[in-house]
Protein backbone atom coordinates (compact mmCIF):
# COMPACT_ATOMS: atom_id res chain seq x y z
CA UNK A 1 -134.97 185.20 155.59
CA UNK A 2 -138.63 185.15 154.71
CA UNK A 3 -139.76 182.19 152.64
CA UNK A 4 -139.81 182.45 149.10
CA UNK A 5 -143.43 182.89 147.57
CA UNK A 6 -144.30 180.25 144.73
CA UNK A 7 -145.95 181.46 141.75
CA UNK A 8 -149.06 178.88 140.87
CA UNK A 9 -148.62 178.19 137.29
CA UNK A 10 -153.23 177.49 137.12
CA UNK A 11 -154.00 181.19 137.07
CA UNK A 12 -157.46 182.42 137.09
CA UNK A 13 -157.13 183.38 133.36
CA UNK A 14 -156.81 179.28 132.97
CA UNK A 15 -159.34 178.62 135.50
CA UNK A 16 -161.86 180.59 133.08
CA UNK A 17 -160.87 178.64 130.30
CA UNK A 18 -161.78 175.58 131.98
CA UNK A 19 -164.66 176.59 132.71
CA UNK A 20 -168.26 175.38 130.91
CA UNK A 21 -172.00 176.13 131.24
CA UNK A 22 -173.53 172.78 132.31
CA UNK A 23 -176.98 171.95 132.59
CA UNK A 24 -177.92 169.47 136.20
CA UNK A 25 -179.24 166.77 134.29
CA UNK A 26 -180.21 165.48 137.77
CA UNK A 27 -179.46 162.12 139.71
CA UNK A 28 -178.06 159.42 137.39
CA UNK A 29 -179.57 156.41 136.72
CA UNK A 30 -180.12 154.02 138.91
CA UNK A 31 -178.67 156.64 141.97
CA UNK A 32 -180.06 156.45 144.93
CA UNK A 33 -180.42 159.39 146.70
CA UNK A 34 -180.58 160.00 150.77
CA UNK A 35 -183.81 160.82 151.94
CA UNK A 36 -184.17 163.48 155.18
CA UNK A 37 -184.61 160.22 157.57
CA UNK A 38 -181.51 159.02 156.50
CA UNK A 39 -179.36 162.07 157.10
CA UNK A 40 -181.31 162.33 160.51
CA UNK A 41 -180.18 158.86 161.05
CA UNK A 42 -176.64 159.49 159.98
CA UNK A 43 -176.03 162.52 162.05
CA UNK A 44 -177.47 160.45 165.01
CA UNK A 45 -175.30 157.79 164.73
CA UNK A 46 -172.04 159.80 164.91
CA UNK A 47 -173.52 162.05 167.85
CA UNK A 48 -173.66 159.20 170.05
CA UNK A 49 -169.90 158.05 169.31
CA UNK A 50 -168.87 161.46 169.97
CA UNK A 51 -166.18 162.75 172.53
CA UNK A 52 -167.79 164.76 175.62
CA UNK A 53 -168.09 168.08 174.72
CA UNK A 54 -167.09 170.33 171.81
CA UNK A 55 -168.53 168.82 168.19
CA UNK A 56 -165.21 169.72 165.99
CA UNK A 57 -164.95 169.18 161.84
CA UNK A 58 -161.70 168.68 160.17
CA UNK A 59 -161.18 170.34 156.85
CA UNK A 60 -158.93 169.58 153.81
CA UNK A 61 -160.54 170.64 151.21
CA UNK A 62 -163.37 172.92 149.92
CA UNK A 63 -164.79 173.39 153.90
CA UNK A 64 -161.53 175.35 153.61
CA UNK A 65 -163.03 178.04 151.39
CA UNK A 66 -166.81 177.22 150.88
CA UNK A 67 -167.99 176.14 154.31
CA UNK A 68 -171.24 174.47 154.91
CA UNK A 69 -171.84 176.00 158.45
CA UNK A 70 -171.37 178.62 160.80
CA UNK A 71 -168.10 177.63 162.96
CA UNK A 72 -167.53 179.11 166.62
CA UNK A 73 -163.28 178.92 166.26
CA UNK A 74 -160.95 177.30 164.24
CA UNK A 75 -156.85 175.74 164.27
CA UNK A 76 -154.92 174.30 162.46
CA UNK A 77 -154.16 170.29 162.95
CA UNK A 78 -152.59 167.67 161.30
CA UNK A 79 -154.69 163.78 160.85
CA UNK A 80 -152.29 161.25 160.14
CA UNK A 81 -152.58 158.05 158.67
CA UNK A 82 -154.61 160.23 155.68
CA UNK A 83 -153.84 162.12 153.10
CA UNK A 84 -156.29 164.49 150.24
CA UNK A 85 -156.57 163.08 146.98
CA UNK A 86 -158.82 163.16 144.12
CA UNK A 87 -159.88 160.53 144.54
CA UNK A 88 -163.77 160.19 143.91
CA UNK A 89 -165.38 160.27 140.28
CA UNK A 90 -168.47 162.32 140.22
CA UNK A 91 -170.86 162.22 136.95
CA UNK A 92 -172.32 165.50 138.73
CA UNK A 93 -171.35 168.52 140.31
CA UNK A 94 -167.97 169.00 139.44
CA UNK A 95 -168.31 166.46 136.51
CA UNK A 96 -171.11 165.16 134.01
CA UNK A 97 -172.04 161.45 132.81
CA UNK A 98 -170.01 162.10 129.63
CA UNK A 99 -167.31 163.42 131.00
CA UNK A 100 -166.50 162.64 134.98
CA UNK A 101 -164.66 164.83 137.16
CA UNK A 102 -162.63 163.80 140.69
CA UNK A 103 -163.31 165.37 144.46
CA UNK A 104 -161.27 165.45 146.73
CA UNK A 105 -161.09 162.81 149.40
CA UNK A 106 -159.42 161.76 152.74
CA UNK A 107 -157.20 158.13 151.45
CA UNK A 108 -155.32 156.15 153.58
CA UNK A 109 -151.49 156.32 154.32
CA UNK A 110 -149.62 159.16 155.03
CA UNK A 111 -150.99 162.71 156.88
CA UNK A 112 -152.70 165.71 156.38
CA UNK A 113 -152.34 169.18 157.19
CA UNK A 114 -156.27 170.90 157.31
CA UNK A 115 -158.05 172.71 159.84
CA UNK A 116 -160.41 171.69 162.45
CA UNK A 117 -163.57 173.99 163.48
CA UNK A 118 -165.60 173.91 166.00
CA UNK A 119 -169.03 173.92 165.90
CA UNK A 120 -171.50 176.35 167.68
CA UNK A 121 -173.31 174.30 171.16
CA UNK A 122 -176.57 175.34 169.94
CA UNK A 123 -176.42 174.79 166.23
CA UNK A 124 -174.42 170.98 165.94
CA UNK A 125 -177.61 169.30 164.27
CA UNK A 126 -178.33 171.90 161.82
CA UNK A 127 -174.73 172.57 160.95
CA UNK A 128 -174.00 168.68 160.32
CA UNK A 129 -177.44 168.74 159.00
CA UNK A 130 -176.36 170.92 156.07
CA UNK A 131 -172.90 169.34 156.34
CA UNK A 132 -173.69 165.97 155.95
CA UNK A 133 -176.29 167.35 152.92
CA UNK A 134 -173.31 168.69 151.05
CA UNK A 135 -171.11 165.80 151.15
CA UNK A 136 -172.89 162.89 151.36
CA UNK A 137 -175.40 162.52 148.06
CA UNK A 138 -176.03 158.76 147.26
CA UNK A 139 -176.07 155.88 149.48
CA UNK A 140 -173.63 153.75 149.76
CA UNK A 141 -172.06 157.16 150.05
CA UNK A 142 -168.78 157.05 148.73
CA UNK A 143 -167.45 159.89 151.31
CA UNK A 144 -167.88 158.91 154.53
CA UNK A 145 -167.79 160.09 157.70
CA UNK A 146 -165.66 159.33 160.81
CA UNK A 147 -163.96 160.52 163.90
CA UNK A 148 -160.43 161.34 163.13
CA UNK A 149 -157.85 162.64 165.80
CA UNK A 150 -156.14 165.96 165.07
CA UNK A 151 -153.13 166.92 166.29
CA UNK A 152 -153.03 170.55 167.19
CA UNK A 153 -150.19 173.52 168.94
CA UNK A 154 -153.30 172.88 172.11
CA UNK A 155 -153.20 169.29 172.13
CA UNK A 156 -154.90 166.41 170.47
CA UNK A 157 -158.43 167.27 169.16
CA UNK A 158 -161.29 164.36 168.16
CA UNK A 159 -162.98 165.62 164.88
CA UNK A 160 -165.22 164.46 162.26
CA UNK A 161 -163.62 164.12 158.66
CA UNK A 162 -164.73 162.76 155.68
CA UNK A 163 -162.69 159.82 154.54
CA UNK A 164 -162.57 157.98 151.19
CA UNK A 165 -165.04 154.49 151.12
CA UNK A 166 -162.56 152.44 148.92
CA UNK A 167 -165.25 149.62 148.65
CA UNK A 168 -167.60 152.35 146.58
CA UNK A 169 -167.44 151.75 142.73
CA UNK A 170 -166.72 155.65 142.80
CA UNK A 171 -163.22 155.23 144.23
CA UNK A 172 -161.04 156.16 142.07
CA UNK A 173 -157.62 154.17 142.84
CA UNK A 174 -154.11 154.65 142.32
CA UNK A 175 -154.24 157.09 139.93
CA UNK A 176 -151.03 158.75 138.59
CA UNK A 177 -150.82 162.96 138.95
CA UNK A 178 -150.93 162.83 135.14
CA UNK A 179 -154.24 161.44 135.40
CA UNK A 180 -155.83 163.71 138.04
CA UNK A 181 -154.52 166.62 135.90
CA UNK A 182 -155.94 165.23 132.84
CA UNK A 183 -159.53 165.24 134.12
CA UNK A 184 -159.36 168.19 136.42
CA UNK A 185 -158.44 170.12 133.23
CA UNK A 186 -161.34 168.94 131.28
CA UNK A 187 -163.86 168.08 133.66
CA UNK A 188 -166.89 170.50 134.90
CA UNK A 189 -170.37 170.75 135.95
CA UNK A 190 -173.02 172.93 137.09
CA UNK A 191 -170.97 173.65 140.26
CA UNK A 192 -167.93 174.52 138.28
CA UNK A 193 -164.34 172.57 137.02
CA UNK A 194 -162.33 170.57 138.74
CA UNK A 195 -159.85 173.18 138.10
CA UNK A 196 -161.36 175.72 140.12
CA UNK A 197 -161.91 173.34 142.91
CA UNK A 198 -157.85 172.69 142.85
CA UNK A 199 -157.25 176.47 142.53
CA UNK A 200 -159.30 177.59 145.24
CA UNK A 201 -157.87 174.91 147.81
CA UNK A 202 -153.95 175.79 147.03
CA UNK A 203 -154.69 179.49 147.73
CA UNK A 204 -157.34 178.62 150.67
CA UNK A 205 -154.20 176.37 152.26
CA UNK A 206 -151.71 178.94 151.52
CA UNK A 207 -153.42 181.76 153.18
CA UNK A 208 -153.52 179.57 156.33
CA UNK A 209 -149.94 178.89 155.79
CA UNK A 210 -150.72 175.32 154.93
CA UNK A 211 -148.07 174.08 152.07
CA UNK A 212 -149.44 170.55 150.25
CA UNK A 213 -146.64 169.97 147.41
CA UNK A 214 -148.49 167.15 146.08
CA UNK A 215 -151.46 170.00 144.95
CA UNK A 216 -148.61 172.38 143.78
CA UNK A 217 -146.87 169.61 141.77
CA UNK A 218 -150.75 168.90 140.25
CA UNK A 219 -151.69 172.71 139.79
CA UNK A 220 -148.97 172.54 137.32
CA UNK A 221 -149.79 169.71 135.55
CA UNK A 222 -153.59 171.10 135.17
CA UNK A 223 -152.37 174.56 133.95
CA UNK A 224 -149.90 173.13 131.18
CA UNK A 225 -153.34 170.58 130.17
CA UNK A 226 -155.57 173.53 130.03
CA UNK A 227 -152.39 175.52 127.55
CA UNK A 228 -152.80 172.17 125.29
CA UNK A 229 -156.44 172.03 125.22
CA UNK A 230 -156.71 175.55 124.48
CA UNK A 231 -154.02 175.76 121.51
CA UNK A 232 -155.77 172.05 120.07
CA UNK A 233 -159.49 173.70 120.23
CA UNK A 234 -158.85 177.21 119.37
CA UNK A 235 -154.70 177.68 117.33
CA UNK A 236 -155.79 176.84 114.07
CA UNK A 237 -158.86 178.94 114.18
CA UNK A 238 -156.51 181.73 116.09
CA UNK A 239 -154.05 181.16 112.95
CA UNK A 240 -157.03 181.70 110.25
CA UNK A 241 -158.53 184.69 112.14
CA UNK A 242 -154.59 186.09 111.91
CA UNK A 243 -154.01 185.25 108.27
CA UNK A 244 -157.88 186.72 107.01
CA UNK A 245 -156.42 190.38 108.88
CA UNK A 246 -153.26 189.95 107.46
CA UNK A 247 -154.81 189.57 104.25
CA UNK A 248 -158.02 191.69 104.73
């Protein structure tokens, strides 16, 4: 029997709620910010660790559905030993000084179910070039990257992922699924809300038959925050608008 297709309680209609106009107020204080030389350097340091041939990239979250780089093929592959989690505050982005958001991050323990992609021969230095641009911001970055192994339906695959620093004062620990939801529900910036990052990565995962019940258990959670929000901000003014045509 075919499987039975979840409906995802954060609907777009929510999503839009969510969402704010939000001026980049720019780096935050006392941020500092990688220069071209030190993405250079970066890139060049992982290049030499690499396995012989193929450059691969293993994706969990937004490279899912907003990828940084042309990619030459792509499978599905499981790291283990890591699983996604919001787990990184941002004060930009996704999230503003006032009012942080999370991204998405590679933690330790357990495994996760992504993709891997392989990079075009000729274009592996721009590609991580713009990669690397996208994902690492501040130094001591707080998302950092690392070879990972993926396990694949073609056989083990050596990949570069993005894991969690848990040292960076941006690591956001041990926090509950009630907590995630209550900042992705609140939380935007100039590149959009946290709850259009979640939303996006459910259906992304979905389409490539990719199930994370942790994310569907959170989705949830964000979409009955956003109901609350809404009805605090906007029911008694909804109740006054009611009772002046009622009485009009």
């Amino acid at each position: 029997m075919p499987k039975a297709r979840w409906q995802m309680a954060l609907t777009a209609e929510l999503v839009a709620r969510a969402a704010r106009v939000v001026e980049d107020l720019g780096p935050s204080p006392g941020a500092v910010y990688m220069t071209d030389e030190d993405y250079d350097l970066a890139i060049q340091r992982m290049l030499a660790d690499a396995p012989a041939g193929d450059v691969w990239l293993f994706g969990y979250g937004s490279l899912l559905w907003k990828p940084a780089c042309e990619v030459a093929e792509s499978r599905r592959g499981t790291v283990r030993g890591w699983h996604r989690a919001f787990c990184i505050r941002l004060a930009r982005f996704r999230g503003t000084r006032d009012r942080p958001g999370l991204m998405m991050g590679l933690d330790r323990g357990g495994q996760c179910r992504g993709m891997v992609f392989r990079l075009p021969a000729d274009q592996v230095e721009a590609s991580l070039g713009k990669l690397f641009r996208r994902e690492i911001v501040v130094k001591p970055g707080s998302n950092v990257p690392r070879w990972l192994t993926a396990e694949t339906d073609d056989g083990p695959i050596r990949a570069i992922g993005f894991v969690v620093d848990r040292q960076s004062p941006h690591y956001a620990a041990r926090l509950s699924p009630e907590e995630v939801a209550d900042v992705l529900a609140t939380a935007a910036g100039h590149w959009g809300s946290g709850a259009e990052y979640l939303r996006e990565t459910i259906i992304r995962l979905e389409a490539l038959g990719i199930r994370d019940r942790n994310l569907w258990r959170l989705q949830a959670l964000v979409a009955e925050r956003i109901g609350v929000e809404d009805n605090r901000l906007f029911g008694p003014r909804r109740q006054q608008v009611i009772e002046e045509v009622v009485g009009g």
